[in-house]
Protein backbone atom coordinates (compact mmCIF):
# COMPACT_ATOMS: atom_id res chain seq x y z
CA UNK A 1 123.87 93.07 124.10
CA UNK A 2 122.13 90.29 125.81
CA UNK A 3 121.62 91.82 129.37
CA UNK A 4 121.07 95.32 131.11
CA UNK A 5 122.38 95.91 134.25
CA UNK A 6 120.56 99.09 136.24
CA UNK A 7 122.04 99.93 139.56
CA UNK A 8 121.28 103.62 139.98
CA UNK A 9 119.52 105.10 142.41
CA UNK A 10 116.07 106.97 141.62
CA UNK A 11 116.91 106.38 137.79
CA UNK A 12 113.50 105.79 135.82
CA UNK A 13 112.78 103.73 133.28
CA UNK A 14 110.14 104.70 130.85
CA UNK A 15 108.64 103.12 127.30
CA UNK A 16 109.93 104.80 124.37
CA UNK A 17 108.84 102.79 121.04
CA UNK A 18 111.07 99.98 120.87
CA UNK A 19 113.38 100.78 123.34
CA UNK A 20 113.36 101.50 127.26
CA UNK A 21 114.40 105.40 127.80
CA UNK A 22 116.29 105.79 131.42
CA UNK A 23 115.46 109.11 133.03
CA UNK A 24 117.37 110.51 135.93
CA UNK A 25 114.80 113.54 137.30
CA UNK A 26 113.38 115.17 133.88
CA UNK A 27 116.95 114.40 132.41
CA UNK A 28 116.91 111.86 129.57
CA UNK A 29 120.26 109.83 130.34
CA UNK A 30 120.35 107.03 127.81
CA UNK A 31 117.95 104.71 125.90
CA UNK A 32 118.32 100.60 125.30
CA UNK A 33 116.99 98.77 122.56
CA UNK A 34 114.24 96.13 123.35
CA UNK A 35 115.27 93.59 120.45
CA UNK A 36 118.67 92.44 121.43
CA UNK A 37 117.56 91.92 125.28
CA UNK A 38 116.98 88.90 127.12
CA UNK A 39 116.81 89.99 130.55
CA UNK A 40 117.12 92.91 132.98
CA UNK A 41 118.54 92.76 136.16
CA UNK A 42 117.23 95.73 138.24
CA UNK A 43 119.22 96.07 141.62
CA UNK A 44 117.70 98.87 144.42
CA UNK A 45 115.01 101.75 144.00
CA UNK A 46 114.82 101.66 140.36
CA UNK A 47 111.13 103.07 139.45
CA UNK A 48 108.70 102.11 136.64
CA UNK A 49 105.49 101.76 135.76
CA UNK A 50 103.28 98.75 134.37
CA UNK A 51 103.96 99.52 130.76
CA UNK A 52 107.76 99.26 131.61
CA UNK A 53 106.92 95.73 132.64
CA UNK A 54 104.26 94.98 129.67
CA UNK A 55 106.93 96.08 127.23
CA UNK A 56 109.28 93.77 128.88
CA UNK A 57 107.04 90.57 128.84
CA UNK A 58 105.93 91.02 125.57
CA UNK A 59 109.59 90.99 124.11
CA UNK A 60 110.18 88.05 126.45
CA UNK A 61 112.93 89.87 128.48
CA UNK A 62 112.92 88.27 131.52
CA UNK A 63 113.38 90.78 134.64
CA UNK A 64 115.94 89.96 137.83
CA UNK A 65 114.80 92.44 140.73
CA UNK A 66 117.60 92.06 143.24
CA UNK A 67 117.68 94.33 146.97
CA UNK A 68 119.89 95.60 149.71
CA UNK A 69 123.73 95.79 150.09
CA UNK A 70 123.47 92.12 149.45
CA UNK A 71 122.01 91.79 146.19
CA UNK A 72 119.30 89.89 147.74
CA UNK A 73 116.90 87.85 145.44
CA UNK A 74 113.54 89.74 145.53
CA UNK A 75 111.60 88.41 142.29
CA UNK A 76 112.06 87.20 138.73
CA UNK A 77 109.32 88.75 135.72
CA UNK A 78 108.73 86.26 132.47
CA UNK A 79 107.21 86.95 129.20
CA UNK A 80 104.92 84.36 127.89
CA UNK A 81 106.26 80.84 128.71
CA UNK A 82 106.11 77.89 127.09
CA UNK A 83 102.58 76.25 126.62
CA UNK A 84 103.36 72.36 126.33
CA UNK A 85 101.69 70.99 129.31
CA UNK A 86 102.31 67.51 128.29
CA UNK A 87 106.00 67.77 129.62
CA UNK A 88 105.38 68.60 132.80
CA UNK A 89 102.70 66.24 133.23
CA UNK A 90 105.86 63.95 132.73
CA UNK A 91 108.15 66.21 134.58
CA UNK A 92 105.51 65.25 137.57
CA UNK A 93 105.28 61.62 136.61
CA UNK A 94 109.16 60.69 137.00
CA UNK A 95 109.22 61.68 140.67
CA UNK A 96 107.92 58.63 141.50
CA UNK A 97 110.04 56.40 139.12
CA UNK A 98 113.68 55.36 139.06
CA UNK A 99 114.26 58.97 136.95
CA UNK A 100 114.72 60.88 139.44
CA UNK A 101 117.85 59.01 141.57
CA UNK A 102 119.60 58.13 138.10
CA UNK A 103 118.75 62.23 137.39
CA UNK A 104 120.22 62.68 141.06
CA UNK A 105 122.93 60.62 140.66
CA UNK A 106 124.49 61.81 137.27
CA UNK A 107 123.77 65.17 138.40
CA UNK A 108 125.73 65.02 141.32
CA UNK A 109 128.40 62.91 139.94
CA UNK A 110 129.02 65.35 137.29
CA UNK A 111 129.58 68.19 139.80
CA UNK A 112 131.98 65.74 141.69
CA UNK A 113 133.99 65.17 138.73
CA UNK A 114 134.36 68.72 137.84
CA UNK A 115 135.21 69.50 141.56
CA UNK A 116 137.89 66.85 141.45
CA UNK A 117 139.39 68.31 137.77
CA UNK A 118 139.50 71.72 139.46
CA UNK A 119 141.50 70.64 142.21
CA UNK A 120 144.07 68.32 140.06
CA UNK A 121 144.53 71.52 137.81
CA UNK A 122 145.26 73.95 140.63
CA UNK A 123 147.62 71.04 142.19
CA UNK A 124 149.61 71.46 139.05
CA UNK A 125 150.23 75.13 139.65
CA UNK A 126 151.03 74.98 143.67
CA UNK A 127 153.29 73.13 144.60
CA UNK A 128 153.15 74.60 148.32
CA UNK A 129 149.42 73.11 148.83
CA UNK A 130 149.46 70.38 146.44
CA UNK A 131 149.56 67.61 148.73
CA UNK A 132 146.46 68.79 150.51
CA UNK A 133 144.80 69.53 147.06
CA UNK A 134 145.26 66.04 145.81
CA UNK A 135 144.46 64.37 149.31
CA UNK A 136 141.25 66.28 148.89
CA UNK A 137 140.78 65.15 145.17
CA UNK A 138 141.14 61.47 146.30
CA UNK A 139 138.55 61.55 149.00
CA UNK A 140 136.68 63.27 146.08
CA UNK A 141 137.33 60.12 143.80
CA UNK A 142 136.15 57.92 146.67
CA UNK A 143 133.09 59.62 146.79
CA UNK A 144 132.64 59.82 143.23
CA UNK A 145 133.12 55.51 142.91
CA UNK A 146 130.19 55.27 146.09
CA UNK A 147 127.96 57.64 144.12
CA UNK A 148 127.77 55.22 141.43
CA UNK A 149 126.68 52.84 143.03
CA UNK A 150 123.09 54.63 143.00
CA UNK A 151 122.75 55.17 146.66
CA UNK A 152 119.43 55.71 147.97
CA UNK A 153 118.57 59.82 148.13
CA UNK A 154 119.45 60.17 151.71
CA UNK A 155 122.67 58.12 151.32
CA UNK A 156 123.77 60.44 147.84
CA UNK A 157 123.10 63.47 149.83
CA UNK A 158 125.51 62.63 152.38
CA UNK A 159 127.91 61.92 149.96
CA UNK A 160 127.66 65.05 148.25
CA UNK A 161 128.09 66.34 151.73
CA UNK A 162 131.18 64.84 152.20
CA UNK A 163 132.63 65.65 149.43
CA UNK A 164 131.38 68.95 149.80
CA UNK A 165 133.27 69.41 153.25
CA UNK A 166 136.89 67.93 151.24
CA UNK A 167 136.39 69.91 148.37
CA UNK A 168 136.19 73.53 150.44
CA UNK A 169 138.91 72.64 152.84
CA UNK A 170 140.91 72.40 150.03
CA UNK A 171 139.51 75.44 148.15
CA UNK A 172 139.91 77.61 150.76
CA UNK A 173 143.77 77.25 150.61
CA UNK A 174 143.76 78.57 147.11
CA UNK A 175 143.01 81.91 148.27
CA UNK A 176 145.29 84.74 150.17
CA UNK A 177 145.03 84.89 154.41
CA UNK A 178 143.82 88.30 153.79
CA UNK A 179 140.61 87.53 152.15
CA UNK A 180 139.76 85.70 155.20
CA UNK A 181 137.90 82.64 153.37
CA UNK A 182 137.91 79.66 155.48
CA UNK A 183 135.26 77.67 154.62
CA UNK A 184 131.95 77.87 152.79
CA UNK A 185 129.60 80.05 155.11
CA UNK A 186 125.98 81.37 153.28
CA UNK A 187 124.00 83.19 155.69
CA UNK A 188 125.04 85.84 155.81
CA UNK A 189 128.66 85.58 153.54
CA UNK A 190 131.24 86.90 156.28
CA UNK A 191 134.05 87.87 153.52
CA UNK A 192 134.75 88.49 149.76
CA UNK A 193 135.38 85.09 148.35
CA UNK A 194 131.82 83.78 150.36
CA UNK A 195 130.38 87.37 149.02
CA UNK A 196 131.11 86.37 145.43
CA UNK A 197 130.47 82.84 145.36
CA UNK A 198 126.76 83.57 146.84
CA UNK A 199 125.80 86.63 144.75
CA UNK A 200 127.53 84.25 141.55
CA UNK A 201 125.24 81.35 142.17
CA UNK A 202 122.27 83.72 142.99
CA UNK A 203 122.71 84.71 139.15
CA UNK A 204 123.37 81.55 137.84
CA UNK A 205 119.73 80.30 139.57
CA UNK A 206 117.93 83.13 138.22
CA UNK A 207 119.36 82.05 135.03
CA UNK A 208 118.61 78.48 135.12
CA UNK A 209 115.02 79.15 136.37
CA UNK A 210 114.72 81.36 132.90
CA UNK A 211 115.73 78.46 130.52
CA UNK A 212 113.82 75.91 132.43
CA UNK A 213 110.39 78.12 132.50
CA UNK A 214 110.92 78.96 128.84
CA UNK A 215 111.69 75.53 127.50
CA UNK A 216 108.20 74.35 129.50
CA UNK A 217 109.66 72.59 132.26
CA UNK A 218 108.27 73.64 135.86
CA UNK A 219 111.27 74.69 138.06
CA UNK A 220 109.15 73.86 141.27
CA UNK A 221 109.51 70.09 140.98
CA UNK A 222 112.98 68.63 141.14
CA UNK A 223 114.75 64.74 141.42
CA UNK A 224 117.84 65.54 143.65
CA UNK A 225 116.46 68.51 145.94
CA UNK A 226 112.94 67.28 147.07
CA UNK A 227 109.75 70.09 147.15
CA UNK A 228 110.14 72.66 149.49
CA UNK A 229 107.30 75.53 149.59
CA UNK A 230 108.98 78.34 147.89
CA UNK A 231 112.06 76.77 146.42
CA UNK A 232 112.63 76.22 142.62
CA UNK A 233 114.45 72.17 143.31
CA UNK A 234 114.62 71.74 139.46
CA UNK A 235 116.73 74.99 139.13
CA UNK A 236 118.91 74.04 142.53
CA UNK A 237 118.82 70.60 140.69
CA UNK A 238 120.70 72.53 137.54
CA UNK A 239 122.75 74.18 138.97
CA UNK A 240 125.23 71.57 140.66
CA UNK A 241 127.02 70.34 138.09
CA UNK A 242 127.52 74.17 137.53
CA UNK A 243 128.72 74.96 140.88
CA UNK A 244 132.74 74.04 139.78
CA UNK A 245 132.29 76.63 137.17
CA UNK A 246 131.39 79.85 139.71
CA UNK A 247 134.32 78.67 142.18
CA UNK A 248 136.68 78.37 139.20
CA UNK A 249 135.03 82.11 138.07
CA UNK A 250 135.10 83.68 141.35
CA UNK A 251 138.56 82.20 141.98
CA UNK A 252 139.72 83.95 138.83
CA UNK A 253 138.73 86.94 139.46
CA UNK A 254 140.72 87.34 142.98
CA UNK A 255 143.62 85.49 141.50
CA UNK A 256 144.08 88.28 138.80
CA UNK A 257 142.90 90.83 141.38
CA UNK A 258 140.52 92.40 139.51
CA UNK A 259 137.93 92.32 142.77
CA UNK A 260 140.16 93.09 145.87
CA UNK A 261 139.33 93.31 149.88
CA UNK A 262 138.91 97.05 149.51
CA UNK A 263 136.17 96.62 146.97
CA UNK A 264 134.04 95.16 149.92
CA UNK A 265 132.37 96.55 152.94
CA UNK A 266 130.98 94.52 156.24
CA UNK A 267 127.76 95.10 158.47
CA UNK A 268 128.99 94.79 162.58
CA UNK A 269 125.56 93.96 163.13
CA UNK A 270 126.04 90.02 161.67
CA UNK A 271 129.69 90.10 160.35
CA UNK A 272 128.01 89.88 156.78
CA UNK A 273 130.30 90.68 153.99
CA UNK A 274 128.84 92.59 150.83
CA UNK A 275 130.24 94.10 147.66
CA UNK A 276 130.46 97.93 147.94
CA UNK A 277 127.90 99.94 145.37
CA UNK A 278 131.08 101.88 143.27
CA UNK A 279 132.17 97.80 142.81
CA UNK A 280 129.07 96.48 141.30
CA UNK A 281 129.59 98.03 138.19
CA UNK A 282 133.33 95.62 138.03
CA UNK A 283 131.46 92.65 139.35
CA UNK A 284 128.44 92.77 136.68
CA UNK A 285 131.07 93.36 133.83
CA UNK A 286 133.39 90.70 135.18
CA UNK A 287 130.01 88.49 135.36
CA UNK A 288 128.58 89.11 132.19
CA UNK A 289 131.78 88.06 130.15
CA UNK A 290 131.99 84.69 131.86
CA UNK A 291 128.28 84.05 131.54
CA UNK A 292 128.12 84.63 127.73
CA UNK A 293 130.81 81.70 127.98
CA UNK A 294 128.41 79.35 129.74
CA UNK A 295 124.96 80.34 128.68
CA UNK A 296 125.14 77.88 125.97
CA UNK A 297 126.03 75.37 128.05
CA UNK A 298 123.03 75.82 130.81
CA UNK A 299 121.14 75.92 128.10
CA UNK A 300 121.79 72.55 126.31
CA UNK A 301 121.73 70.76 129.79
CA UNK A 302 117.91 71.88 129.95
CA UNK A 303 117.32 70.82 126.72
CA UNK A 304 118.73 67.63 127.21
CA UNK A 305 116.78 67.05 130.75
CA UNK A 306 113.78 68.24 128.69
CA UNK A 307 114.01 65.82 125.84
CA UNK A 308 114.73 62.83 128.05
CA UNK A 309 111.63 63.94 130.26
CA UNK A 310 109.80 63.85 127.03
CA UNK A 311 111.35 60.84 125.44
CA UNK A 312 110.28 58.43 128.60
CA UNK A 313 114.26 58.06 128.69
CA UNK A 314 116.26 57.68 132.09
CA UNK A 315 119.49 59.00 131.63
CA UNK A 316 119.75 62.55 131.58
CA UNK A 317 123.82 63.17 130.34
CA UNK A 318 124.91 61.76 126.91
């Protein structure tokens, strides 16, 4: 067991050797080993104390606090992190140098390519839709020939954009009328399929911010998204070529129905669209077992930005 997922209300969590002891009132409900953890996710009014959160850092469990009925991102606890200052004294350096478009550009073309293989596969299995699919993956592939032609950062931004608005017209066809997803719409999410693809890639950033702070990399300072007070670019940076992987995950999941309309609930205040708490407990299952499928993988594409940082080399993708 790699992660612990807490989403009950008033439950306490308290030190108990080892292990973390989880106390509803005086009543002792269950108790989770420290050693096999790598990070918490703690959703709602959860309480603890500071030796809760001592425990946790020195174990190097990394803590997700997440709030409200949409999961929002609140704050993200690390143990010690790495100490090698040298690499992001050359994490800083490259910003200036022709590192960070090639970075950009591979990242971005990566993402574009999975996109496009997405699309061709689906195109294969609906034949109703598959014209638009593969009209979509060719303005994709047209995209994807402009991108390498290193564009300037402006001009590869647009591109992405582009693509971005092809790719999710087509996307959104893949899914049943009644879901009501139309297009890509973030604040708030105004059905399921938006729901799920923005609390999937809120996970997958907390993740990516984890390997990148552990492996000594500073998750502040990105190539493609430029500094923005309060935004972790190098993790947004990350998580692109990742993106595919979520939609192909969160498509999955209504495909085989195993998240359905009735497992959500909507605000009238701003049309938002949020998963309903006696659902969470499906989502964070159906979540975990796809992530221990991909953790590898976000972790070797750190590594590899990491060792190219280090190495003074430009290209970050074998």
């Amino acid at each position: 067991m790699g992660t612990l997922y807490i989403d009950r209300k008033d439950l306490e969590l308290r030190v108990d050797g080892k292990a973390i002891a989880l106390y509803l009132g005086n009543k002792r409900e269950g108790v989770v080993p420290l050693g096999p953890l790598k990070r918490v996710i703690i959703v709602g009014n959860v309480r603890l104390n500071a030796s809760v959160l001592h425990k946790l850092a020195s174990y190097n469990i990394s803590a997700l606090f997440l709030s409200g009925k949409r999961l929002r991102f609140a704050g993200i606890l690390h143990g010690r992190l790495h100490r090698n200052g040298l690499i992001r004294l050359k994490q800083y350096e490259k910003i200036h140098t022709p590192f960070a478009l090639i970075t950009a550009v591979e990242l971005i073309e990566k993402k574009l390519e999975k996109q496009k293989e997405f699309l061709i596969e689906r195109a294969e299995q609906r034949n109703d839709i598959k014209h638009d699919l593969l009209r979509a993956v060719r303005t994709i592939d047209e995209i994807i020939r402009q991108v390498r032609q290193h564009p300037n950062l402006n001009s590869l931004r647009g591109l992405e954009g582009s693509a971005a608005n092809a790719y999710y017209r087509a996307f959104s066809l893949l899914f049943a009328p009644s879901l009501g997803f139309h297009a890509r719409v973030r604040r708030p999410p105004t059905d399921p399929v938006n729901a799920m693809l923005s609390l999937t890639y809120t996970f997958l950033h907390f993740e990516m911010v984890r390997e990148i702070e552990c492996i000594g990399l500073d998750p502040v300072i990105g190539y493609y998204h430029t500094f923005e007070y309060g935004r972790e670019s190098l993790a947004c940076d990350l998580v692109e070529p990742f993106r595919p992987n979520v939609d192909c995950f969160v498509y999955s999941i209504f495909k085989g129905e195993q998240l359905r309309t009735s497992d959500f609930a909507k605000e009238n205040s701003n049309n938002s669209c949020y998963l309903k708490k006696k659902s969470r407990k499906k989502y964070f299952f159906l979540y975990e077992s796809w992530a221990q499928s991909q953790r590898e993988l976000w972790q070797d594409e750190v590594r590899k930005l990491a060792r190219r940082i280090a190495d003074g080399a430009d290209s970050l993708f074998d």
